[in-house]
N, C-alpha and C. Protein backbone atom coordinates (compact mmCIF):
# COMPACT_ATOMS: atom_id res chain seq x y z
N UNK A 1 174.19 180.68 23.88
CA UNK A 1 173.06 180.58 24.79
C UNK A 1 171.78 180.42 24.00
N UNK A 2 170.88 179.30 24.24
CA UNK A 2 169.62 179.45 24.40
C UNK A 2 168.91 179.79 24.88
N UNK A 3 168.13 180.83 24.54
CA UNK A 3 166.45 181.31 25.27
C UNK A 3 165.16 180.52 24.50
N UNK A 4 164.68 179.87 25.04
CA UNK A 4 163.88 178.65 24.72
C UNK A 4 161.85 179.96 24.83
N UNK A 5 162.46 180.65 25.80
CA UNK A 5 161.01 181.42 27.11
C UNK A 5 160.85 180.70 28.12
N UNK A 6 161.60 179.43 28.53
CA UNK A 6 161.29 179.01 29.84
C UNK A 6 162.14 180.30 30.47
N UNK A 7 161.35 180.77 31.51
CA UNK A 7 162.15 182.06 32.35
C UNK A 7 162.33 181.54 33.59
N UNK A 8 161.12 180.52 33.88
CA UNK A 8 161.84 179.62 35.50
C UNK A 8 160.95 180.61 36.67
N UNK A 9 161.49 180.13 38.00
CA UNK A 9 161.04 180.84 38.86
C UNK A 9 161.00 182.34 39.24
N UNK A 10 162.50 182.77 38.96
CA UNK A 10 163.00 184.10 39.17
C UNK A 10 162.55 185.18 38.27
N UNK A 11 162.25 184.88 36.93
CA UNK A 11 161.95 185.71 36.16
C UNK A 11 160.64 185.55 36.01
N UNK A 12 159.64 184.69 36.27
CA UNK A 12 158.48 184.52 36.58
C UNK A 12 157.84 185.75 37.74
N UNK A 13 158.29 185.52 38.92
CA UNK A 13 157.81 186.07 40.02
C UNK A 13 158.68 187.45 40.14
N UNK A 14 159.19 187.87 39.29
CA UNK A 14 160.70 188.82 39.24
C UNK A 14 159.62 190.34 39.51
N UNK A 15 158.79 190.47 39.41
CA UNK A 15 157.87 192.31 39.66
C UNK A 15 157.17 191.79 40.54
N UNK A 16 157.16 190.72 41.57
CA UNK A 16 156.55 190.80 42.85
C UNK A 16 157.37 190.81 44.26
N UNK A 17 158.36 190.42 43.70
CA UNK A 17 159.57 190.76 44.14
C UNK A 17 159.85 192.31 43.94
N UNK A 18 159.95 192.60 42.82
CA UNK A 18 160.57 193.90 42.64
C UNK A 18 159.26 194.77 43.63
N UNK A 19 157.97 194.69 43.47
CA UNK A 19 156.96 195.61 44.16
C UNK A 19 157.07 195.32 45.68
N UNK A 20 157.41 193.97 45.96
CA UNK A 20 157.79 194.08 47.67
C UNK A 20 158.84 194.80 48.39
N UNK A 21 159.83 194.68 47.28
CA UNK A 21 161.40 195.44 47.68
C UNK A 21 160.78 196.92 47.73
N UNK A 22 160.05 197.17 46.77
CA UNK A 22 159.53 198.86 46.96
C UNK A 22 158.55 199.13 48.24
N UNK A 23 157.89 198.04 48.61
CA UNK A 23 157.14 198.80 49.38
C UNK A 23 157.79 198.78 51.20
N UNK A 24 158.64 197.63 50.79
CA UNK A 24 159.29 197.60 52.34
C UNK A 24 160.46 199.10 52.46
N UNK A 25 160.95 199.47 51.46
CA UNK A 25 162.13 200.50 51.44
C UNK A 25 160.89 201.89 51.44
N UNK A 26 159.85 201.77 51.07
CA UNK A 26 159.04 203.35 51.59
C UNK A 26 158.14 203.02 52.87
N UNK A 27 158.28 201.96 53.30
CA UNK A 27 157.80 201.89 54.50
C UNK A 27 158.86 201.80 55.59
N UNK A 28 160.00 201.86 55.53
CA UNK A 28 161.37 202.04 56.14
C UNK A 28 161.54 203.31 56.12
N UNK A 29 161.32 204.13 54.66
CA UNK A 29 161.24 205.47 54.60
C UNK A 29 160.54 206.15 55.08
N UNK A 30 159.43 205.81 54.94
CA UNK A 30 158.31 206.70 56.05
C UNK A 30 158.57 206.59 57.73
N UNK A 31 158.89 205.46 58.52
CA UNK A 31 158.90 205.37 59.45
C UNK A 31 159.95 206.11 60.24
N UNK A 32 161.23 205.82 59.61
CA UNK A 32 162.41 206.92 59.94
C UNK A 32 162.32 208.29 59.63
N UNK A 33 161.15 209.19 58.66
CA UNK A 33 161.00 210.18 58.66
C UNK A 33 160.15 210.56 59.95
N UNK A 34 158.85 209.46 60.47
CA UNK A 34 157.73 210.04 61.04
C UNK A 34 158.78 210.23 62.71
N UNK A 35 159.90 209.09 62.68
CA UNK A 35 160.84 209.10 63.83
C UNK A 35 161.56 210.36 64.03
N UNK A 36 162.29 210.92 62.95
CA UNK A 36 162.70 211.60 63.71
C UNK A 36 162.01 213.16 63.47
N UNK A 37 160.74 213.12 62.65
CA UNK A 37 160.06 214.54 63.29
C UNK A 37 159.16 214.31 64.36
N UNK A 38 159.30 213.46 64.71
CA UNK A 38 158.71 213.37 66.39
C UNK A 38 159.82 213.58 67.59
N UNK A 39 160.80 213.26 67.08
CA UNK A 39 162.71 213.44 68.16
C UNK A 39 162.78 215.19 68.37
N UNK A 40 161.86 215.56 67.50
CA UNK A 40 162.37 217.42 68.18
C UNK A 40 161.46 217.94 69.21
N UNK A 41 159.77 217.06 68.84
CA UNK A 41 158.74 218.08 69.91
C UNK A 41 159.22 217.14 71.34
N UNK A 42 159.14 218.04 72.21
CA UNK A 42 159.47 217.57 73.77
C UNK A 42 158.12 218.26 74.55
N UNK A 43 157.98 216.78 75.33
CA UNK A 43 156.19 217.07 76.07
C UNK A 43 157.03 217.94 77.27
N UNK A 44 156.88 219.46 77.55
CA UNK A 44 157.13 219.68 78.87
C UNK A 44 155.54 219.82 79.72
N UNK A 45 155.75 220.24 80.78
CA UNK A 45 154.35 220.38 82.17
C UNK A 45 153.83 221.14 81.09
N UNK A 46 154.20 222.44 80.44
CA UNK A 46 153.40 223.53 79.91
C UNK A 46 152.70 222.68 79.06
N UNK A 47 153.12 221.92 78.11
CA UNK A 47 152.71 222.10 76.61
C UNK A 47 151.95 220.55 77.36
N UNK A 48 151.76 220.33 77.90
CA UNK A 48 150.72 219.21 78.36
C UNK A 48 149.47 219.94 79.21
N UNK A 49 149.92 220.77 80.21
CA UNK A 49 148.50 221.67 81.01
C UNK A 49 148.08 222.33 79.33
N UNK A 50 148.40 222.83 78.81
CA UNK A 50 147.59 223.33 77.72
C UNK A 50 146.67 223.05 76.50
N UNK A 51 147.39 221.40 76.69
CA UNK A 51 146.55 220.40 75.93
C UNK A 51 145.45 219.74 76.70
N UNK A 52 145.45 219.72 77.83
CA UNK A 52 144.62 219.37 78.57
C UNK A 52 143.67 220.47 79.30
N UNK A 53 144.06 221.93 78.72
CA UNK A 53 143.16 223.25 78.94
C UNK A 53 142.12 223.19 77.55
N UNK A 54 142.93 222.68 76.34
CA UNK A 54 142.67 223.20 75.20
C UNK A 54 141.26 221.81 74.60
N UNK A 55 141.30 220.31 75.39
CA UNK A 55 140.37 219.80 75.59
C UNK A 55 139.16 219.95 76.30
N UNK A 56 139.50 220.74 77.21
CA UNK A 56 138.49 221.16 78.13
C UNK A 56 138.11 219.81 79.74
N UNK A 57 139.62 219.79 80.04
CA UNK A 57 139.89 218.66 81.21
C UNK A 57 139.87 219.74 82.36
N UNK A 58 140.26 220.54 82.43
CA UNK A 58 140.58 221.41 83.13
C UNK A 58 140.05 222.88 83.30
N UNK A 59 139.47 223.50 84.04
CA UNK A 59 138.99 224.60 83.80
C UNK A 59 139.72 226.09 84.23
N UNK A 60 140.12 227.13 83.45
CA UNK A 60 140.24 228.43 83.39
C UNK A 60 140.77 228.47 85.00
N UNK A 61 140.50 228.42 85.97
CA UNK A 61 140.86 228.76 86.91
C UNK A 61 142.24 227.35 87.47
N UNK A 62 141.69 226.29 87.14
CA UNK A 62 142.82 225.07 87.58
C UNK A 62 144.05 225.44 86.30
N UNK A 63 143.74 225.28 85.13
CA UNK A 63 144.90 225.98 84.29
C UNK A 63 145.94 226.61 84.93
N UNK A 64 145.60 228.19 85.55
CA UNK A 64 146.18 229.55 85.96
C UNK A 64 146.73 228.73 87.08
N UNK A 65 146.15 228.22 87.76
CA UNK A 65 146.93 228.03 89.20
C UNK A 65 147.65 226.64 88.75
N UNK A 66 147.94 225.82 87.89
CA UNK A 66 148.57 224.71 87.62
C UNK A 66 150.00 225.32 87.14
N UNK A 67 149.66 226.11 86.22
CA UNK A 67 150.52 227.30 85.67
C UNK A 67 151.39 227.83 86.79
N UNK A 68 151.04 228.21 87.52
CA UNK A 68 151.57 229.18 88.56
C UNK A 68 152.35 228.14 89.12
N UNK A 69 152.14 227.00 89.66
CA UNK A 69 152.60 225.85 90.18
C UNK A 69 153.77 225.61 89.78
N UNK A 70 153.69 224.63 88.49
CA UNK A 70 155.25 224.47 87.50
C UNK A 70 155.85 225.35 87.27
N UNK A 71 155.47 226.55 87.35
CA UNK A 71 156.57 227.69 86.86
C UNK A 71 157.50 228.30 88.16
N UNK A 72 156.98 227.65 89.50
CA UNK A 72 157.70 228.16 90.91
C UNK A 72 159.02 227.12 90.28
């Protein structure tokens, strides 16, 4: 075999390649992590009246009786 240094296309462009392959496999990685720690919290009535107490949509008295409501 001859190696002349013509390296050609592949070995030319060969670490922009290699830096795309990395960034698509931690952006695959991140997304399937952010997926499934979002698959455990579950929005119920509560944990929504309380986010919407805890903005200040709702006032102290509609809270208690919203409360009282979903929980019959």
């Amino acid at each position: 075999m001859h190696w002349s240094g013509n390296y050609g296309f592949g070995m030319g462009f060969g670490w922009f390649f290699m830096i795309l392959f990395w960034a698509i496999f931690i952006f695959i990685v991140v997304a399937l992590v952010k997926k499934i720690g979002s698959a455990g919290e579950q929005e119920t009535a509560e944990n929504i009246l309380k986010k919407r107490y805890a903005r200040g949509e709702i006032s102290k008295d509609e809270f208690e009786q919203l409360k009282k409501d979903i929980s019959e």
